[in-house]
N, C-alpha and C. Protein backbone atom coordinates (compact mmCIF):
# COMPACT_ATOMS: atom_id res chain seq x y z
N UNK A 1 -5.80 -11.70 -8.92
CA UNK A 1 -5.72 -10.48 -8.17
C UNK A 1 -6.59 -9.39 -8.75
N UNK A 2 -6.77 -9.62 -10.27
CA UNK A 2 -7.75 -8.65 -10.73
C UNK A 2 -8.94 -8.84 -9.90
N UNK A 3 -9.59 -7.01 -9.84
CA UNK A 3 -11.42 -7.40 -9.76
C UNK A 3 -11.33 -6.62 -8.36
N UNK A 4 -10.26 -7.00 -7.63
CA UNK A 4 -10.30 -6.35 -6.17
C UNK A 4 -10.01 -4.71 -6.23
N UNK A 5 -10.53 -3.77 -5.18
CA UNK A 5 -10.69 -2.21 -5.70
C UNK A 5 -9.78 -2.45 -4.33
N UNK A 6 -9.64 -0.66 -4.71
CA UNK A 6 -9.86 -0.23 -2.73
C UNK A 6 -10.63 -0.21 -2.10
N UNK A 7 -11.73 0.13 -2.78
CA UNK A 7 -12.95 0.35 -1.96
C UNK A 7 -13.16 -0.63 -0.70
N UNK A 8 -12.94 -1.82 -0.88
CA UNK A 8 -12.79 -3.09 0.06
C UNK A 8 -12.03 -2.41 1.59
N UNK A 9 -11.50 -1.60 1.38
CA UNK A 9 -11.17 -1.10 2.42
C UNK A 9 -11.33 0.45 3.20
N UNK A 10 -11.56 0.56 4.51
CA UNK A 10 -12.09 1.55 4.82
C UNK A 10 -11.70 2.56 4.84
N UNK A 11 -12.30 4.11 4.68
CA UNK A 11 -11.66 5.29 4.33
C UNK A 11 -10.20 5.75 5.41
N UNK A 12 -10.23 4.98 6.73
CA UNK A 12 -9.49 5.10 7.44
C UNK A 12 -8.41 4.12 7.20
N UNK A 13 -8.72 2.53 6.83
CA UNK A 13 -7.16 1.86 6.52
C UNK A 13 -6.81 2.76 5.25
N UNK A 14 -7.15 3.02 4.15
CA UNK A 14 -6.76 3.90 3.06
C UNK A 14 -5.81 4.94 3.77
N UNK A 15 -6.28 5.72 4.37
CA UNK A 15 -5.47 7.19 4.81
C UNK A 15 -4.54 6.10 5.08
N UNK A 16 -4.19 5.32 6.45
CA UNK A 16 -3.53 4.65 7.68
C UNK A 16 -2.13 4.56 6.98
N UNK A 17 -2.58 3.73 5.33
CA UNK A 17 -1.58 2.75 4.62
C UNK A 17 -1.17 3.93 3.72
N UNK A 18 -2.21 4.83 3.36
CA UNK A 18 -1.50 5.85 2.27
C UNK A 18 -0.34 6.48 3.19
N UNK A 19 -0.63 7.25 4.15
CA UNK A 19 0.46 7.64 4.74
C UNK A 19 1.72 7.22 5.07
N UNK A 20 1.77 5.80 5.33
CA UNK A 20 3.03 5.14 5.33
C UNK A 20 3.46 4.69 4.05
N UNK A 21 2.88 4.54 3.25
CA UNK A 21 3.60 4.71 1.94
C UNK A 21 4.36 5.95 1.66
N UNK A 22 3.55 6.84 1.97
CA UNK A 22 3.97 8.65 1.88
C UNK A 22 5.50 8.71 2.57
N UNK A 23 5.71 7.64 4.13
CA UNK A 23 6.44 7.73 4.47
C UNK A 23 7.69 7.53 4.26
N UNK A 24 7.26 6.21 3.41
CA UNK A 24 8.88 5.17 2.86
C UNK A 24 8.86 6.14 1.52
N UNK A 25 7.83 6.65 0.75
CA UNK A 25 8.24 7.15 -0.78
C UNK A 25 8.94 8.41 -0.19
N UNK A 26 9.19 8.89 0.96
CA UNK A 26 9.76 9.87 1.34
C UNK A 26 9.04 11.38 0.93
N UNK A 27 7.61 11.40 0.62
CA UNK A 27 6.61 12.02 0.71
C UNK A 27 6.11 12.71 1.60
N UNK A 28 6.27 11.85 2.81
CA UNK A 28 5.80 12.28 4.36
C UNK A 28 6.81 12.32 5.46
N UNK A 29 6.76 13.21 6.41
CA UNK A 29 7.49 12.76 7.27
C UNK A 29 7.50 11.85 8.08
N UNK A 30 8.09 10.84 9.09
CA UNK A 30 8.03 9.69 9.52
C UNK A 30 9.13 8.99 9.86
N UNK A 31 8.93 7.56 10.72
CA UNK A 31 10.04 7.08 10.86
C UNK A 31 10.00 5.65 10.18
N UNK A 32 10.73 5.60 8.93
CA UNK A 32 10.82 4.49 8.20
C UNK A 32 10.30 2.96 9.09
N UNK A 33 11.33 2.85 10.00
CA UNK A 33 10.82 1.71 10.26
C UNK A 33 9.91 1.53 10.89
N UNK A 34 8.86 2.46 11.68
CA UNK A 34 7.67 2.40 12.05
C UNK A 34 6.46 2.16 10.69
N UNK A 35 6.92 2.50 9.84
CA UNK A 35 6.02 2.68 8.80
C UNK A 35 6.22 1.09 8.02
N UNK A 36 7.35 0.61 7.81
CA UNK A 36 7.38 -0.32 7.71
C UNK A 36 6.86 -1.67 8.48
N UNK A 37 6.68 -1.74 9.59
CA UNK A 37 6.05 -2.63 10.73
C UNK A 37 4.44 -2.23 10.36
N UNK A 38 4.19 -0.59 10.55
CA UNK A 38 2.40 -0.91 10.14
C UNK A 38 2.03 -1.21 9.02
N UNK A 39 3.01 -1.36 7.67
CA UNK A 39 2.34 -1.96 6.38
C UNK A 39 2.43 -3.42 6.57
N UNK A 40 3.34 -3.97 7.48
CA UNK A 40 3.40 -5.35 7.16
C UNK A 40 2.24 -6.25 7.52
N UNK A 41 1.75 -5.04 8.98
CA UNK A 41 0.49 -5.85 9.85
C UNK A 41 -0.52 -5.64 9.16
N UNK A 42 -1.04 -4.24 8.27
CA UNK A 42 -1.84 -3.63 7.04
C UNK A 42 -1.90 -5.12 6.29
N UNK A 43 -0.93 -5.60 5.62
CA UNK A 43 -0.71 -6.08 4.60
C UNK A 43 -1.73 -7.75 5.22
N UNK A 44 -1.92 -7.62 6.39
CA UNK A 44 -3.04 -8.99 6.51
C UNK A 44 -4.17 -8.70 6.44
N UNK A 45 -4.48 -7.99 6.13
CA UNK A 45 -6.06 -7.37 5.89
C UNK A 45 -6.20 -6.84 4.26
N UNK A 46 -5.05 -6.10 4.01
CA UNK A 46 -5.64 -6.09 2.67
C UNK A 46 -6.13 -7.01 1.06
N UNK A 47 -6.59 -6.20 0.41
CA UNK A 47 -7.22 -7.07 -0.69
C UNK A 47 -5.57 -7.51 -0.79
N UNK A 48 -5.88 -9.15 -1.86
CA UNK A 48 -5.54 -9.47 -2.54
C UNK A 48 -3.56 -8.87 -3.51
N UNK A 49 -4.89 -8.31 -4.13
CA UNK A 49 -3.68 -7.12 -5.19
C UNK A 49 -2.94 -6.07 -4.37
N UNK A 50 -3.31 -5.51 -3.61
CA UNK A 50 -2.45 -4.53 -2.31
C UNK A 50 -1.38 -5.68 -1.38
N UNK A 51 -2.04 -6.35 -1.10
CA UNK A 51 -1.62 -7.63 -0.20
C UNK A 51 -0.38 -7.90 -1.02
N UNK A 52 -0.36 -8.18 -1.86
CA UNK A 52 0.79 -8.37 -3.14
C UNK A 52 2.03 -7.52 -3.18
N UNK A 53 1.60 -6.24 -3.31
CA UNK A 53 2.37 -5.04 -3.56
C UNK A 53 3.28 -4.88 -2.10
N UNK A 54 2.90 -4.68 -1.11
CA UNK A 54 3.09 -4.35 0.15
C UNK A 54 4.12 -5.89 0.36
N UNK A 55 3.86 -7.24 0.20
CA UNK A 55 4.49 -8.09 0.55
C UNK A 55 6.03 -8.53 -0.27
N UNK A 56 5.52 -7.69 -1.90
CA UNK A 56 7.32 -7.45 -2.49
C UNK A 56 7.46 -6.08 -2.23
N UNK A 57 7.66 -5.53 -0.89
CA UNK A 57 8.00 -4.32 -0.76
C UNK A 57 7.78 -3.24 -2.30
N UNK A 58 6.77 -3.16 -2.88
CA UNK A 58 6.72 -2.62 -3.99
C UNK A 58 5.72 -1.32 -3.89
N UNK A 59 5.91 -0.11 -2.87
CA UNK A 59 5.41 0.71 -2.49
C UNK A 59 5.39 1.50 -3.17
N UNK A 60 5.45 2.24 -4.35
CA UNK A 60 5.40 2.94 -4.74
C UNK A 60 4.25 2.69 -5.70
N UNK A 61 4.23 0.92 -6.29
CA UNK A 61 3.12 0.41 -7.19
C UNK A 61 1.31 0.43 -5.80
N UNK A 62 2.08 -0.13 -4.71
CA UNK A 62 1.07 0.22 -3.85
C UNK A 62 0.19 1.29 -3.41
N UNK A 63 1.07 2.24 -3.89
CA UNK A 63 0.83 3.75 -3.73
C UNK A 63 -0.27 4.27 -4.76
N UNK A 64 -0.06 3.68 -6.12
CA UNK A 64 -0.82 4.05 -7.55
C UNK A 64 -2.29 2.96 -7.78
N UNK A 65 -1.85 1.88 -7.09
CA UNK A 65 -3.39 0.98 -6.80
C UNK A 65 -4.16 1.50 -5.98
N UNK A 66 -3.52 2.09 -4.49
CA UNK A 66 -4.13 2.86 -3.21
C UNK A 66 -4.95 4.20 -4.48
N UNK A 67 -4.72 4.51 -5.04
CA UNK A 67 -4.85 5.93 -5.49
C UNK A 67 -6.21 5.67 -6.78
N UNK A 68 -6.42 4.30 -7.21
CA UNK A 68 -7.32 4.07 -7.77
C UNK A 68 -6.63 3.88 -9.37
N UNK A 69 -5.20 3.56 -9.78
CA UNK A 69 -4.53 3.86 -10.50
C UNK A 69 -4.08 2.15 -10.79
N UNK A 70 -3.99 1.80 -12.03
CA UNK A 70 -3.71 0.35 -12.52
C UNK A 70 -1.80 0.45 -12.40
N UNK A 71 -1.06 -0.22 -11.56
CA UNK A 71 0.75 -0.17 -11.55
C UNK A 71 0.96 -0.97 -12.98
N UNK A 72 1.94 -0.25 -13.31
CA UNK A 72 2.64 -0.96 -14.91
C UNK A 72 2.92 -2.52 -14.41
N UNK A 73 3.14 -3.45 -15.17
CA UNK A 73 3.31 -4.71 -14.81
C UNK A 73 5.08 -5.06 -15.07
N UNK A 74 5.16 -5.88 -14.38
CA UNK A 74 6.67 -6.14 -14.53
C UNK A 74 7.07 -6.79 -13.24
N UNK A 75 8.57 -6.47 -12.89
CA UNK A 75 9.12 -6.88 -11.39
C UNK A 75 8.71 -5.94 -10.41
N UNK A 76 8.02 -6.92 -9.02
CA UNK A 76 7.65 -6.16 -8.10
C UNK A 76 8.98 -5.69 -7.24
């Protein structure tokens, strides 16, 4: 999973997925389970290492990779 950036993805999936993260971290306003349905469909397009995060519901580590930020390692 190392090696993969964000950059791989476009300035618009970035916002798309940051925001629904924003949503579930309770950051943004929103409706949970809408936000949840567009990360899951997100989650077939993204790299690798995001692809990961997003699929053990681990949004908040998704949030700090999205951000250009290495997530502590441990349980997703």
């Amino acid at each position: 999973m190392k090696g993969q950036s964000n950059e791989t993805l476009s300035g618009q999936q970035r916002d798309h997925i940051r925001h629904h993260l924003r949503v579930i971290l309770g950051k943004e306003e929103g409706t949970i389970a809408d936000s949840l349905q567009a990360l899951d469909i997100a989650a077939g397009e993204a790299p690798a290492e995001l692809r990961h995060y997003l699929s053990k519901r681990s949004y908040a580590k998704a949030e700090i990779w999205l951000d250009g930020g290495q997530p502590p390692h441990g349980t997703c």
